[in-house]
PDB file of N, CA and C in Angstrom:
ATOM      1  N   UNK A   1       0.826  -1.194   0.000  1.00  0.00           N
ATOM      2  CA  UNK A   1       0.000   0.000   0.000  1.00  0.00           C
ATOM      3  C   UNK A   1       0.867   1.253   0.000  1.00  0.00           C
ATOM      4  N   UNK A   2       1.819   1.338   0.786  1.00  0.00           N
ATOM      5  CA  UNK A   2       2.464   2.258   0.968  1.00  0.00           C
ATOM      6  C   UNK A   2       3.350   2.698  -0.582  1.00  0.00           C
ATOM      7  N   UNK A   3       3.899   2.010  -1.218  1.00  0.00           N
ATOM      8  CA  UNK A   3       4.461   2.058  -2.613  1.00  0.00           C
ATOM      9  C   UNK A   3       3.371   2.303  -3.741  1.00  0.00           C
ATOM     10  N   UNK A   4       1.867   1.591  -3.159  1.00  0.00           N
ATOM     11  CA  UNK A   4       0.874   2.111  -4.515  1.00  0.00           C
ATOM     12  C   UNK A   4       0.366   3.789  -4.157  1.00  0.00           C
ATOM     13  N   UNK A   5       0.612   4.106  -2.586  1.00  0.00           N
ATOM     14  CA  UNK A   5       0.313   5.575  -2.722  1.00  0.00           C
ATOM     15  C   UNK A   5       1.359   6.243  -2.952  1.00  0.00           C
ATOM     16  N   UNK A   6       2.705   6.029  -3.019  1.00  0.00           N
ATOM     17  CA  UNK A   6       4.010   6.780  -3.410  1.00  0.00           C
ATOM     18  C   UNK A   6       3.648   7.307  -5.105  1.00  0.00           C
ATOM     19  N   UNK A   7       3.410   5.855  -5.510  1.00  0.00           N
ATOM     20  CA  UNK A   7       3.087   5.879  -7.071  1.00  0.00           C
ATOM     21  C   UNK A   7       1.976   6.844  -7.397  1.00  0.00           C
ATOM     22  N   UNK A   8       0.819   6.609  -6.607  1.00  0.00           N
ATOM     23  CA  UNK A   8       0.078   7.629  -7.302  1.00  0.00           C
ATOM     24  C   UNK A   8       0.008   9.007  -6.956  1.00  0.00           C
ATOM     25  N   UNK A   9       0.935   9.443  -5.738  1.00  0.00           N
ATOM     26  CA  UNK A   9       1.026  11.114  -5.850  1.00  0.00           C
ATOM     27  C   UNK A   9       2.390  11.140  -6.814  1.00  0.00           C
ATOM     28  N   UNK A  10       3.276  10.112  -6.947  1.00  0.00           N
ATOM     29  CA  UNK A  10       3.676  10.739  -8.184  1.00  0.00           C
ATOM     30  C   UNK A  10       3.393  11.017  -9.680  1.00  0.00           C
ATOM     31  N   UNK A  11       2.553  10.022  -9.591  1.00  0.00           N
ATOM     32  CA  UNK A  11       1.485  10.397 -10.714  1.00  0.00           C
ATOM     33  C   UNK A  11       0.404  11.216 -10.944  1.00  0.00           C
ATOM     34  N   UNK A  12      -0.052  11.770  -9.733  1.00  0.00           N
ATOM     35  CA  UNK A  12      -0.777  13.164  -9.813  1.00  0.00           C
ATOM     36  C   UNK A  12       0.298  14.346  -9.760  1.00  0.00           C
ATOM     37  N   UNK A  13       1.634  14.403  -9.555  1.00  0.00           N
ATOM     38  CA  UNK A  13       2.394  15.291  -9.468  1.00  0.00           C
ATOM     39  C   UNK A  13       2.892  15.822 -10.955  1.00  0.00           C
ATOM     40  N   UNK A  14       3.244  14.368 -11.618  1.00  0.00           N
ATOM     41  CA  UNK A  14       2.774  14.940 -13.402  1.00  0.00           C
ATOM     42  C   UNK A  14       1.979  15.416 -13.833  1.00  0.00           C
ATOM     43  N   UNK A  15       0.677  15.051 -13.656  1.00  0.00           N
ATOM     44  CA  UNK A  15      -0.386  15.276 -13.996  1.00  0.00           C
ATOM     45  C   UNK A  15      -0.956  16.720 -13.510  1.00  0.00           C
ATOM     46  N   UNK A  16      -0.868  16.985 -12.770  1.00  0.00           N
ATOM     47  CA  UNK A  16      -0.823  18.435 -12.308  1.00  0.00           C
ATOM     48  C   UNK A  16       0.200  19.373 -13.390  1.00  0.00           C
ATOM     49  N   UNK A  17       1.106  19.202 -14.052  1.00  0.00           N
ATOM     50  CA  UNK A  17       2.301  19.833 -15.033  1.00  0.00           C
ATOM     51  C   UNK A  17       1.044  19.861 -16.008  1.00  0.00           C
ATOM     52  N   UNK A  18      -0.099  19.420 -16.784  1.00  0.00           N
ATOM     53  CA  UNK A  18      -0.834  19.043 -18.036  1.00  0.00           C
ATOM     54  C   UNK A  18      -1.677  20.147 -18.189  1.00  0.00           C
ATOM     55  N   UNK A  19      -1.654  20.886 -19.038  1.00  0.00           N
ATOM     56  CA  UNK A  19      -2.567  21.695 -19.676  1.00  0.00           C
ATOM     57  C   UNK A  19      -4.186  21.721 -19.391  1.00  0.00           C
ATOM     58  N   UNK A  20      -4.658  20.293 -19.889  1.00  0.00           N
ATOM     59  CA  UNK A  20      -5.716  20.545 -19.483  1.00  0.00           C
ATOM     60  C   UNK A  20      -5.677  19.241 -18.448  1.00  0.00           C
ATOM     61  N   UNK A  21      -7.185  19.055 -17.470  1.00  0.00           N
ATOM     62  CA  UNK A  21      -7.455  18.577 -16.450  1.00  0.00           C
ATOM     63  C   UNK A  21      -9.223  18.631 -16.288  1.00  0.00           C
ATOM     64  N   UNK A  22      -9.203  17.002 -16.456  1.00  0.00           N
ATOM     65  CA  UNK A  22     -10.802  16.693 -16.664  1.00  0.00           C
ATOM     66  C   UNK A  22     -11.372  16.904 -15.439  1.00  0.00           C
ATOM     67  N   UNK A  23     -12.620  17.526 -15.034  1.00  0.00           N
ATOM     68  CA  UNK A  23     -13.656  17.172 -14.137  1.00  0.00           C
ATOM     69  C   UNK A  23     -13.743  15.320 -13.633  1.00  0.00           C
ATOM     70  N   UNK A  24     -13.754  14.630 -14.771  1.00  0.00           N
ATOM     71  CA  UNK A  24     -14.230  13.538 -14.296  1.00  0.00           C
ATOM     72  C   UNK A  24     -12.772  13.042 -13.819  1.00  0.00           C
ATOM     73  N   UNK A  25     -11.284  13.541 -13.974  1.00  0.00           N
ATOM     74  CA  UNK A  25      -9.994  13.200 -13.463  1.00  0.00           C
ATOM     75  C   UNK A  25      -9.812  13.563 -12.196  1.00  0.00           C
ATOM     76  N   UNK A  26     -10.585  14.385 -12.079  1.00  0.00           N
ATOM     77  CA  UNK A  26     -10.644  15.282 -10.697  1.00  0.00           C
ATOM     78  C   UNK A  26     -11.565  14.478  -9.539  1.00  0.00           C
ATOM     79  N   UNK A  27     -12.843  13.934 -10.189  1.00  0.00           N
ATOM     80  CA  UNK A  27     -13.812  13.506  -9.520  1.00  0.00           C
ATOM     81  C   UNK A  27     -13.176  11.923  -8.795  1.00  0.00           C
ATOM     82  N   UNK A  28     -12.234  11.404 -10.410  1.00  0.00           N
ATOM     83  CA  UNK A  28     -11.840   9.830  -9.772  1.00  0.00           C
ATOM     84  C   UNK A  28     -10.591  10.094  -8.940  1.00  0.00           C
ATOM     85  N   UNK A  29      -9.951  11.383  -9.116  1.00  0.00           N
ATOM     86  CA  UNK A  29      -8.816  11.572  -7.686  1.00  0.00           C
ATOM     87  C   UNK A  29      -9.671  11.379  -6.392  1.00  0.00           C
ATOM     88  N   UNK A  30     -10.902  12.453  -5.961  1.00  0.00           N
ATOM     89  CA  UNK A  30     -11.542  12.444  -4.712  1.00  0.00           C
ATOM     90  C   UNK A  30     -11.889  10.875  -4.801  1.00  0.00           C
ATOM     91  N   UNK A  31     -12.321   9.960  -5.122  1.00  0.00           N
ATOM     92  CA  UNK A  31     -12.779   8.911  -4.917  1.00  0.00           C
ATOM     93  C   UNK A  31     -11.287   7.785  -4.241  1.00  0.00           C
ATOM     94  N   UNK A  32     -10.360   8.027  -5.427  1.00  0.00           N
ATOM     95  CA  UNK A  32      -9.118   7.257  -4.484  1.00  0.00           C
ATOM     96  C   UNK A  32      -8.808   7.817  -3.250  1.00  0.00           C
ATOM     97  N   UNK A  33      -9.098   9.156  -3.287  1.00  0.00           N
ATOM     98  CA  UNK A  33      -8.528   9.849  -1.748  1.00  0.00           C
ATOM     99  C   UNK A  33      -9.459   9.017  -0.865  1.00  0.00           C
ATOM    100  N   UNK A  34     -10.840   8.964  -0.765  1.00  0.00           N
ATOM    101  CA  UNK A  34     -11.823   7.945  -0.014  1.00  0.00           C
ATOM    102  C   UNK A  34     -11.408   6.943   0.344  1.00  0.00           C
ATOM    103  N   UNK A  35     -11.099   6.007  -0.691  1.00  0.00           N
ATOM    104  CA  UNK A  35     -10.314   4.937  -0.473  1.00  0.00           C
ATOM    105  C   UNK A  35      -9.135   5.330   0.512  1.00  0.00           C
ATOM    106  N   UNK A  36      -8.160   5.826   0.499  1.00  0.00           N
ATOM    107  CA  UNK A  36      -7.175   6.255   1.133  1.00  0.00           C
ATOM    108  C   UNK A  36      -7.245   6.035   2.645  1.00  0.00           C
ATOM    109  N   UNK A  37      -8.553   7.298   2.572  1.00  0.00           N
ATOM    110  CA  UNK A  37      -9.377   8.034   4.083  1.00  0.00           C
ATOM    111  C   UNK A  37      -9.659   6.671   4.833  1.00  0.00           C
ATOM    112  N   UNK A  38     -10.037   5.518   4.054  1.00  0.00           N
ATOM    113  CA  UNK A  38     -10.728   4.293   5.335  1.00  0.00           C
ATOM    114  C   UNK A  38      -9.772   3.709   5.101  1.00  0.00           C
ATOM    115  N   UNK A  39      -8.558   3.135   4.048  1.00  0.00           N
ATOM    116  CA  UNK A  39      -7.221   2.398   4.975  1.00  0.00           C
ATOM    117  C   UNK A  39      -6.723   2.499   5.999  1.00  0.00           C
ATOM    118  N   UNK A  40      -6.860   4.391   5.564  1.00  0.00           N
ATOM    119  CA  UNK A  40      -6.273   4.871   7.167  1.00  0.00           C
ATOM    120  C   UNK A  40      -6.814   4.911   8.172  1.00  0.00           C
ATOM    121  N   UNK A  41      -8.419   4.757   8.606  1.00  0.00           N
ATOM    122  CA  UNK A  41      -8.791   4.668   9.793  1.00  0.00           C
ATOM    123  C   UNK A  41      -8.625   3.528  10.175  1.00  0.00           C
ATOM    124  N   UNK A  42      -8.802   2.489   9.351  1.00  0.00           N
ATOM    125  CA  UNK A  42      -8.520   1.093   9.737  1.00  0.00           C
ATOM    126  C   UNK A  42      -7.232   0.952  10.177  1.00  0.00           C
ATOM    127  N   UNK A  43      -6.287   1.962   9.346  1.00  0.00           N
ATOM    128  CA  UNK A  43      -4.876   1.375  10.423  1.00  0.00           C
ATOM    129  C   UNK A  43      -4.952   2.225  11.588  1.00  0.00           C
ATOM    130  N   UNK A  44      -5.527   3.194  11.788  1.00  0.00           N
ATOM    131  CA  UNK A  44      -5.459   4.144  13.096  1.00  0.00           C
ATOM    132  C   UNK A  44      -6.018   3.330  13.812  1.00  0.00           C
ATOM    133  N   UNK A  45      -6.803   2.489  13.740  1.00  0.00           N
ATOM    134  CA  UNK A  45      -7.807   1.883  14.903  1.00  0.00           C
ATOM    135  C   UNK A  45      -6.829   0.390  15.523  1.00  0.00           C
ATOM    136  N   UNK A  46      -6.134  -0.396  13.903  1.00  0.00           N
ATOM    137  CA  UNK A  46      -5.620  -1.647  14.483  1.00  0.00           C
ATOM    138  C   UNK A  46      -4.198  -0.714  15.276  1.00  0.00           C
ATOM    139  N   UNK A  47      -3.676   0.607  15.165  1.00  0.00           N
ATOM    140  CA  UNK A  47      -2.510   0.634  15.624  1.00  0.00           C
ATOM    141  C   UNK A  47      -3.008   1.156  16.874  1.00  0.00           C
ATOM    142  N   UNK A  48      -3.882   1.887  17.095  1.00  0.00           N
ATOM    143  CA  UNK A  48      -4.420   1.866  18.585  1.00  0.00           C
ATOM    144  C   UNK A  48      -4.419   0.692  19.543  1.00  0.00           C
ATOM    145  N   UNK A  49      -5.424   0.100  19.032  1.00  0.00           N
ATOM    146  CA  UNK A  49      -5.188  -1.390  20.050  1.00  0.00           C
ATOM    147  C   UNK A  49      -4.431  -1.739  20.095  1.00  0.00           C
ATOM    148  N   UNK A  50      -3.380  -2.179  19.408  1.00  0.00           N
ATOM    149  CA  UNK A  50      -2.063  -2.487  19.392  1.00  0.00           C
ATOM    150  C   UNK A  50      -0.999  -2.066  20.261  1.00  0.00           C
ATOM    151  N   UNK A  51      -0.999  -0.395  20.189  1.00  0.00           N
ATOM    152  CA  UNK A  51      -0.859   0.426  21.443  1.00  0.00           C
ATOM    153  C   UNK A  51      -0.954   0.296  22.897  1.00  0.00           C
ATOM    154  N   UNK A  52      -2.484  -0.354  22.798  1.00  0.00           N
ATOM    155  CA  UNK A  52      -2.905  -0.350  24.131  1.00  0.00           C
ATOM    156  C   UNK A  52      -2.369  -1.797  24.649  1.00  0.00           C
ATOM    157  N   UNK A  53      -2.625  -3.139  23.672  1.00  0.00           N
ATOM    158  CA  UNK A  53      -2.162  -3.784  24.040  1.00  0.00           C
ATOM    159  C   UNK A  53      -0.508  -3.827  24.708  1.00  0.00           C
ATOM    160  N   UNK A  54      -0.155  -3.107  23.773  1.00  0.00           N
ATOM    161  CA  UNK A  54       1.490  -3.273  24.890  1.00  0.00           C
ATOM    162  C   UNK A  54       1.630  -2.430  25.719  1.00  0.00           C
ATOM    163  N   UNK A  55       0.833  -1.313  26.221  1.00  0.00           N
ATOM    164  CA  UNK A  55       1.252  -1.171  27.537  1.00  0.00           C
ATOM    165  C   UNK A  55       0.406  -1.622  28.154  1.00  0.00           C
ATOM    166  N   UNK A  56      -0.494  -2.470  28.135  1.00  0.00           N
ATOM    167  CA  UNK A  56      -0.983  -3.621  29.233  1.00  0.00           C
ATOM    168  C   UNK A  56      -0.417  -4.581  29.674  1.00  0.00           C
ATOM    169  N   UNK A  57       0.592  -5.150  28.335  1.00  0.00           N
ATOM    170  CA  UNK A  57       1.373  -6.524  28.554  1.00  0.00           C
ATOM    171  C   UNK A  57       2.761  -5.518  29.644  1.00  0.00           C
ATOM    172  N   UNK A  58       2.800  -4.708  29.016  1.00  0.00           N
ATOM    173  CA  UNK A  58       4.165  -4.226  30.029  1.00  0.00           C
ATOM    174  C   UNK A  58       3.597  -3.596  31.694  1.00  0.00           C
ATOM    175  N   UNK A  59       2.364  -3.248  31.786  1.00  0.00           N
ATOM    176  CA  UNK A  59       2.189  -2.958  33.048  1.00  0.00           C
ATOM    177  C   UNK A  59       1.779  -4.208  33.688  1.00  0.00           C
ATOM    178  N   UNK A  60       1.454  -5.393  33.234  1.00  0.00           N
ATOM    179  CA  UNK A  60       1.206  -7.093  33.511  1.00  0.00           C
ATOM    180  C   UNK A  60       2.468  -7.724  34.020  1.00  0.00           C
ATOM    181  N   UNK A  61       3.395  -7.036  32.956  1.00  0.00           N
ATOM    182  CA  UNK A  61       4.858  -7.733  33.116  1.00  0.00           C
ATOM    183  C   UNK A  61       5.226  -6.688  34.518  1.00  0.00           C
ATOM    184  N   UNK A  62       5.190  -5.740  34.583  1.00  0.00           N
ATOM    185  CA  UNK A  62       6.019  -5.010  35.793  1.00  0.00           C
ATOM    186  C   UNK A  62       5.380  -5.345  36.978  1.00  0.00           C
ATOM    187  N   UNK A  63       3.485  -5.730  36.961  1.00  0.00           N
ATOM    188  CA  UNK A  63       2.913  -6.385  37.518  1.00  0.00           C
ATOM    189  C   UNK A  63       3.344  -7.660  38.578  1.00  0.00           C
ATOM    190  N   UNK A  64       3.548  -8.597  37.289  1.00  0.00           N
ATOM    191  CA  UNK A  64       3.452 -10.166  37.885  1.00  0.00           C
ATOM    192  C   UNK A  64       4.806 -10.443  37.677  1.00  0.00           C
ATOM    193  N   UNK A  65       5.928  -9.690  37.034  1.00  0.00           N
ATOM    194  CA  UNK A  65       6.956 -10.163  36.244  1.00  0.00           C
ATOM    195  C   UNK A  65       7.542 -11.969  35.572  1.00  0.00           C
ATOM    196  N   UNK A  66       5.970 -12.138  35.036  1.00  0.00           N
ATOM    197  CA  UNK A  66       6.173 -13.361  34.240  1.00  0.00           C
ATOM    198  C   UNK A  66       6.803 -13.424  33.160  1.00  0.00           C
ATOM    199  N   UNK A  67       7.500 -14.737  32.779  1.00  0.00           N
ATOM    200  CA  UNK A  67       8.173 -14.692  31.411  1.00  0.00           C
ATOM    201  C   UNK A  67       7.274 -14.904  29.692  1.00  0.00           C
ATOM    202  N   UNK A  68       5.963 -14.905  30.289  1.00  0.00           N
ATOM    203  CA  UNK A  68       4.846 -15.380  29.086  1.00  0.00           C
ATOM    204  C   UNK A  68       4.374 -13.809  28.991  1.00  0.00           C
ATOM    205  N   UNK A  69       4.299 -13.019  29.803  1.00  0.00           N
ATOM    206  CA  UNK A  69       3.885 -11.714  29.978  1.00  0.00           C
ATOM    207  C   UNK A  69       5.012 -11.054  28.730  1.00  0.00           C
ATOM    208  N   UNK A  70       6.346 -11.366  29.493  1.00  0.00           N
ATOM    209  CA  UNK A  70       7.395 -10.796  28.631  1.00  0.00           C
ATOM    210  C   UNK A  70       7.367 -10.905  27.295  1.00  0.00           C
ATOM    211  N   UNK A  71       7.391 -12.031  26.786  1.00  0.00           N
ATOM    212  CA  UNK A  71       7.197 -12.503  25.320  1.00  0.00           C
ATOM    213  C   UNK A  71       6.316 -12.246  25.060  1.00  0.00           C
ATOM    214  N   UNK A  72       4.752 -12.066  25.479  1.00  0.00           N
ATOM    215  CA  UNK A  72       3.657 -11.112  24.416  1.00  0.00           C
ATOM    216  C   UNK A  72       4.221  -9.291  24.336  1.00  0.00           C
ATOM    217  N   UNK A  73       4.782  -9.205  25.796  1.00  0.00           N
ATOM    218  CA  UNK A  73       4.839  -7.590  25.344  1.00  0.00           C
ATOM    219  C   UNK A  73       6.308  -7.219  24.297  1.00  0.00           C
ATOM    220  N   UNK A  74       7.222  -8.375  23.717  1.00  0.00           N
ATOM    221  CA  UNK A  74       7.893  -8.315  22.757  1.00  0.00           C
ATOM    222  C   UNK A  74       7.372  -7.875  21.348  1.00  0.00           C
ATOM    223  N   UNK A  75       6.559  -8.818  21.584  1.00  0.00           N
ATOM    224  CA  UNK A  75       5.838  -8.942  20.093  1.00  0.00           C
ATOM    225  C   UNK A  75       5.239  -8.033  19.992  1.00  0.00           C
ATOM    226  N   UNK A  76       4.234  -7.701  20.976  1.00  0.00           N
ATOM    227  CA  UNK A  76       3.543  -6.522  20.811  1.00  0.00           C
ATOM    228  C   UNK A  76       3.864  -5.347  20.216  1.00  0.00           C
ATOM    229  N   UNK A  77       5.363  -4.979  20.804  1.00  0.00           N
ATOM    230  CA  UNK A  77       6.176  -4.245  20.476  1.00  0.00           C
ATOM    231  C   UNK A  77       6.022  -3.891  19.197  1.00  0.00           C
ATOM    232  N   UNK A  78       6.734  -5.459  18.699  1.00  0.00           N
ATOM    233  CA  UNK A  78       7.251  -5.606  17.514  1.00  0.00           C
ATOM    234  C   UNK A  78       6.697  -5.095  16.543  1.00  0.00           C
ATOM    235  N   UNK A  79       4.970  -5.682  16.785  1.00  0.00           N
ATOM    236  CA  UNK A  79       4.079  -5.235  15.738  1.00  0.00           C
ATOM    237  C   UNK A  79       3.564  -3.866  16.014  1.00  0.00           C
ATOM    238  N   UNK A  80       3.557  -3.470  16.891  1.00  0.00           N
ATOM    239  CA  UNK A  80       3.419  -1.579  17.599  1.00  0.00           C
ATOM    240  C   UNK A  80       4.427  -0.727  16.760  1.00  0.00           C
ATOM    241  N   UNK A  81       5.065  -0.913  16.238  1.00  0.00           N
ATOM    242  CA  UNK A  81       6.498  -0.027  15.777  1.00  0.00           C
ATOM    243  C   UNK A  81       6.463   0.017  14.475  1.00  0.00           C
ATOM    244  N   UNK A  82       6.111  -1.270  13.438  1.00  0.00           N
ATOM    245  CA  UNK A  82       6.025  -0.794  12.058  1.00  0.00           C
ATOM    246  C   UNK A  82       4.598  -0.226  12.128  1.00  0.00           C
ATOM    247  N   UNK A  83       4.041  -0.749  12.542  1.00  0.00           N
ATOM    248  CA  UNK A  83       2.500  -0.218  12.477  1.00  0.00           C
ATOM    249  C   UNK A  83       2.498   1.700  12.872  1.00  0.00           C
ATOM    250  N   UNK A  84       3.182   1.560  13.431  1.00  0.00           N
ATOM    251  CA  UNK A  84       3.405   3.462  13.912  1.00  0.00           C
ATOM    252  C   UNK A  84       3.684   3.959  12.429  1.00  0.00           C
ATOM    253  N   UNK A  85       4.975   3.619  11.702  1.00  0.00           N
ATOM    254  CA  UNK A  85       5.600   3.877  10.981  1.00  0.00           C
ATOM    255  C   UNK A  85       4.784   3.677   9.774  1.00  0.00           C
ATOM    256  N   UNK A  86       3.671   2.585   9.365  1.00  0.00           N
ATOM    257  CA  UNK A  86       3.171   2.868   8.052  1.00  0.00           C
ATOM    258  C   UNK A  86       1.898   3.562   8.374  1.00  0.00           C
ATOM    259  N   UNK A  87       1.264   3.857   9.398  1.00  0.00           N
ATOM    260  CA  UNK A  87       0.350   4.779   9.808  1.00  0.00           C
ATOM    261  C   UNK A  87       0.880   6.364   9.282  1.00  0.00           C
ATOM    262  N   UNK A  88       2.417   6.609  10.269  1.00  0.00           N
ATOM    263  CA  UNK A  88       2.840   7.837   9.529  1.00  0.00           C
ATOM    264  C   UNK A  88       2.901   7.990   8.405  1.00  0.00           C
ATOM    265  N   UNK A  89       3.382   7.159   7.426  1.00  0.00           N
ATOM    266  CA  UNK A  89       3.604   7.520   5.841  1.00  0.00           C
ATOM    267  C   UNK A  89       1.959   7.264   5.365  1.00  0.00           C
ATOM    268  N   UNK A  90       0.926   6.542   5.714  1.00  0.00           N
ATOM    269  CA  UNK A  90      -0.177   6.806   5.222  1.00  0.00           C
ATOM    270  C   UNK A  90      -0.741   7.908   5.255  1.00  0.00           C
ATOM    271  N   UNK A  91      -0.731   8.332   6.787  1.00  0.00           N
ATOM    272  CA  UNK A  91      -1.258  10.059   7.200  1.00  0.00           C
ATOM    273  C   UNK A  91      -0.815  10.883   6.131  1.00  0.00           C
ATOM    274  N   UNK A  92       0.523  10.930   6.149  1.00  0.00           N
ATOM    275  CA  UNK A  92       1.047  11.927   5.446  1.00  0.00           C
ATOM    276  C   UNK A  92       1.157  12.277   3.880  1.00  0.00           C
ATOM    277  N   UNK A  93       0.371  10.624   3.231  1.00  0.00           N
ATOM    278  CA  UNK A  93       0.709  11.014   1.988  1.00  0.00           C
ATOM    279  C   UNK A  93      -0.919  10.865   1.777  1.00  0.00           C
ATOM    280  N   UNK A  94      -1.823  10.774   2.447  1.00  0.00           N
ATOM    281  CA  UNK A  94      -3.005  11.266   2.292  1.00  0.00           C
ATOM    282  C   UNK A  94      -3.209  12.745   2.379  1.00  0.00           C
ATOM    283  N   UNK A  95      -2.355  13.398   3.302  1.00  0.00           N
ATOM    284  CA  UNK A  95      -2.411  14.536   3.303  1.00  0.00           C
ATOM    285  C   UNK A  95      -2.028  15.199   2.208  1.00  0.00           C
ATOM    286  N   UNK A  96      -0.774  14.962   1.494  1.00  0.00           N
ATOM    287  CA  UNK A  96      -0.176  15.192   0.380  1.00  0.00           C
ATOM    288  C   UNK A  96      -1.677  14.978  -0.871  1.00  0.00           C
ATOM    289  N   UNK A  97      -2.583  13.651  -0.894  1.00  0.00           N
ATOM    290  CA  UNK A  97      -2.928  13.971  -1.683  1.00  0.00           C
ATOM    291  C   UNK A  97      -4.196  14.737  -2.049  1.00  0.00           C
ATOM    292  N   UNK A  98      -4.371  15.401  -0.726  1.00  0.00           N
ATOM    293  CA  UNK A  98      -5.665  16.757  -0.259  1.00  0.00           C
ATOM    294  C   UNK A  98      -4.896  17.836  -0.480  1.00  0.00           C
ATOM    295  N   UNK A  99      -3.713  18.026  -0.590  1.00  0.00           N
ATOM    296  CA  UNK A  99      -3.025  19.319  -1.512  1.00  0.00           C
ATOM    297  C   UNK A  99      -3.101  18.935  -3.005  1.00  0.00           C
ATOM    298  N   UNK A 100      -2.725  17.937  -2.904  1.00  0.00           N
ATOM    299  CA  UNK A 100      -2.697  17.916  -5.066  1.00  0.00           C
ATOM    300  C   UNK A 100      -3.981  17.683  -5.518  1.00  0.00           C
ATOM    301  N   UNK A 101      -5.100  17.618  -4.871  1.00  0.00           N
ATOM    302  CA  UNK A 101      -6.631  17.382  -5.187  1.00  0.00           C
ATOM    303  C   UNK A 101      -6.603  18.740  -5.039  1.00  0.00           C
ATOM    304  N   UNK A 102      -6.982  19.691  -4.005  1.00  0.00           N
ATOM    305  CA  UNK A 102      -7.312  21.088  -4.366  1.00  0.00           C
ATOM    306  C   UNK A 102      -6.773  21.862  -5.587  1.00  0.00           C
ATOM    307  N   UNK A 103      -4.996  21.815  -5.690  1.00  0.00           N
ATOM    308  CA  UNK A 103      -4.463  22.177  -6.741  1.00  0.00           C
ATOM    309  C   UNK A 103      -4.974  21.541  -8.486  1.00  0.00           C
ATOM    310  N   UNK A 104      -5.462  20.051  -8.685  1.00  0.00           N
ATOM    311  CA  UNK A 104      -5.990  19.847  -9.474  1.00  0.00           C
ATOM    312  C   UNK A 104      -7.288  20.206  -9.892  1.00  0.00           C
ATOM    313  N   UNK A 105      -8.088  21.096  -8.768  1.00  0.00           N
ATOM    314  CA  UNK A 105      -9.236  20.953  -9.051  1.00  0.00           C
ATOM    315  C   UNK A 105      -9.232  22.788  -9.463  1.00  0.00           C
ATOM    316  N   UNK A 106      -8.374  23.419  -9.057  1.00  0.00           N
ATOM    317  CA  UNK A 106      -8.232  24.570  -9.521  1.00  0.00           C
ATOM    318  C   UNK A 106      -8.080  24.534 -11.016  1.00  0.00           C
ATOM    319  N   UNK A 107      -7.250  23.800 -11.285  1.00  0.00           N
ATOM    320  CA  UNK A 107      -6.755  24.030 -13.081  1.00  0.00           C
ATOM    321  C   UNK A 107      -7.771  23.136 -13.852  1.00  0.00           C
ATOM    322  N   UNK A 108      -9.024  22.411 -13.346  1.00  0.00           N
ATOM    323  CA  UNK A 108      -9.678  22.273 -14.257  1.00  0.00           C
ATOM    324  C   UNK A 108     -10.777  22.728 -15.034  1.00  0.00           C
ATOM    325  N   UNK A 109     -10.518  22.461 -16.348  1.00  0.00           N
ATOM    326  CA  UNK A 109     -10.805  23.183 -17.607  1.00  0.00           C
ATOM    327  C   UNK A 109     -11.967  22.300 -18.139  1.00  0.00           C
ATOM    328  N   UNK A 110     -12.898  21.496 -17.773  1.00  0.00           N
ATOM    329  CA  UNK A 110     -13.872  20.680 -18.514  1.00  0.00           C
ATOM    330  C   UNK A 110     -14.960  19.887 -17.408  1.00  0.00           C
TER     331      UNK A 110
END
C-alpha cells in the first residue's frame, strides 16, 4: 500500500504539469482519496489497540513479572512499531494527496 500511494502522488504530481485537467480526473482523484481516508482509519484503529495492548502486557509484566507476559509484550512491540511507521507515511501522503486534489481541481478546464 504504501508504494501504490508513493506511485500515485507521483502520478498526480505529473499530472498536475498538463494543460488541461478533466472534471471527471478530478472527480476519480476524490474517490481514491476515499479509499485512502478508510485504509487509514482502519490502520489508526488496528494501531491503537495495538498500542494499548502493549502497555498492558508491560504494566502485567512489571505487575506479575512473568516470562509469558514478557514474550507477548515483545511482540507486541514488535508489531506496535512498524504499524506506527506505516500509519505515519499513510497520514502523510493522504495529506499530500488533499493538496494535489485542491491544486488539481483549480486548473480544471472541462
Amino acid at each position: 500500500m504504501k508504494q501504490k500511494l508513493s506511485d500515485y502522488i507521483n502520478e498526480l504530481e505529473k499530472k498536475k504539469n498538463e494543460k488541461e485537467i478533466t472534471k471527471e480526473f478530478v472527480s476519480d482523484v476524490l474517490t481514491k482519496i476515499q479509499f485512502y481516508q478508510h485504509e487509514r482509519l482502519v490502520h489508526l484503529i488496528v494501531t491503537f489497540f495495538t498500542g494499548i495492548a502493549t502497555i498492558l502486557f508491560l504494566i502485567g509484566l512489571l505487575y506479575f513479572e512473568t516470562i509469558s507476559l514478557l514474550i507477548l509484550f515483545i511482540i507486541t512491540l514488535c508489531l506496535f512499531i512498524p504499524y506506527i511507521l506505516y500509519y505515519y507515511h499513510l497520514e502523510n501522503g493522504t495529506q499530500k494527496l488533499y493538496d494535489l486534489y485542491f491544486e488539481l481541481k483549480e486548473k480544471t478546464t472541462k
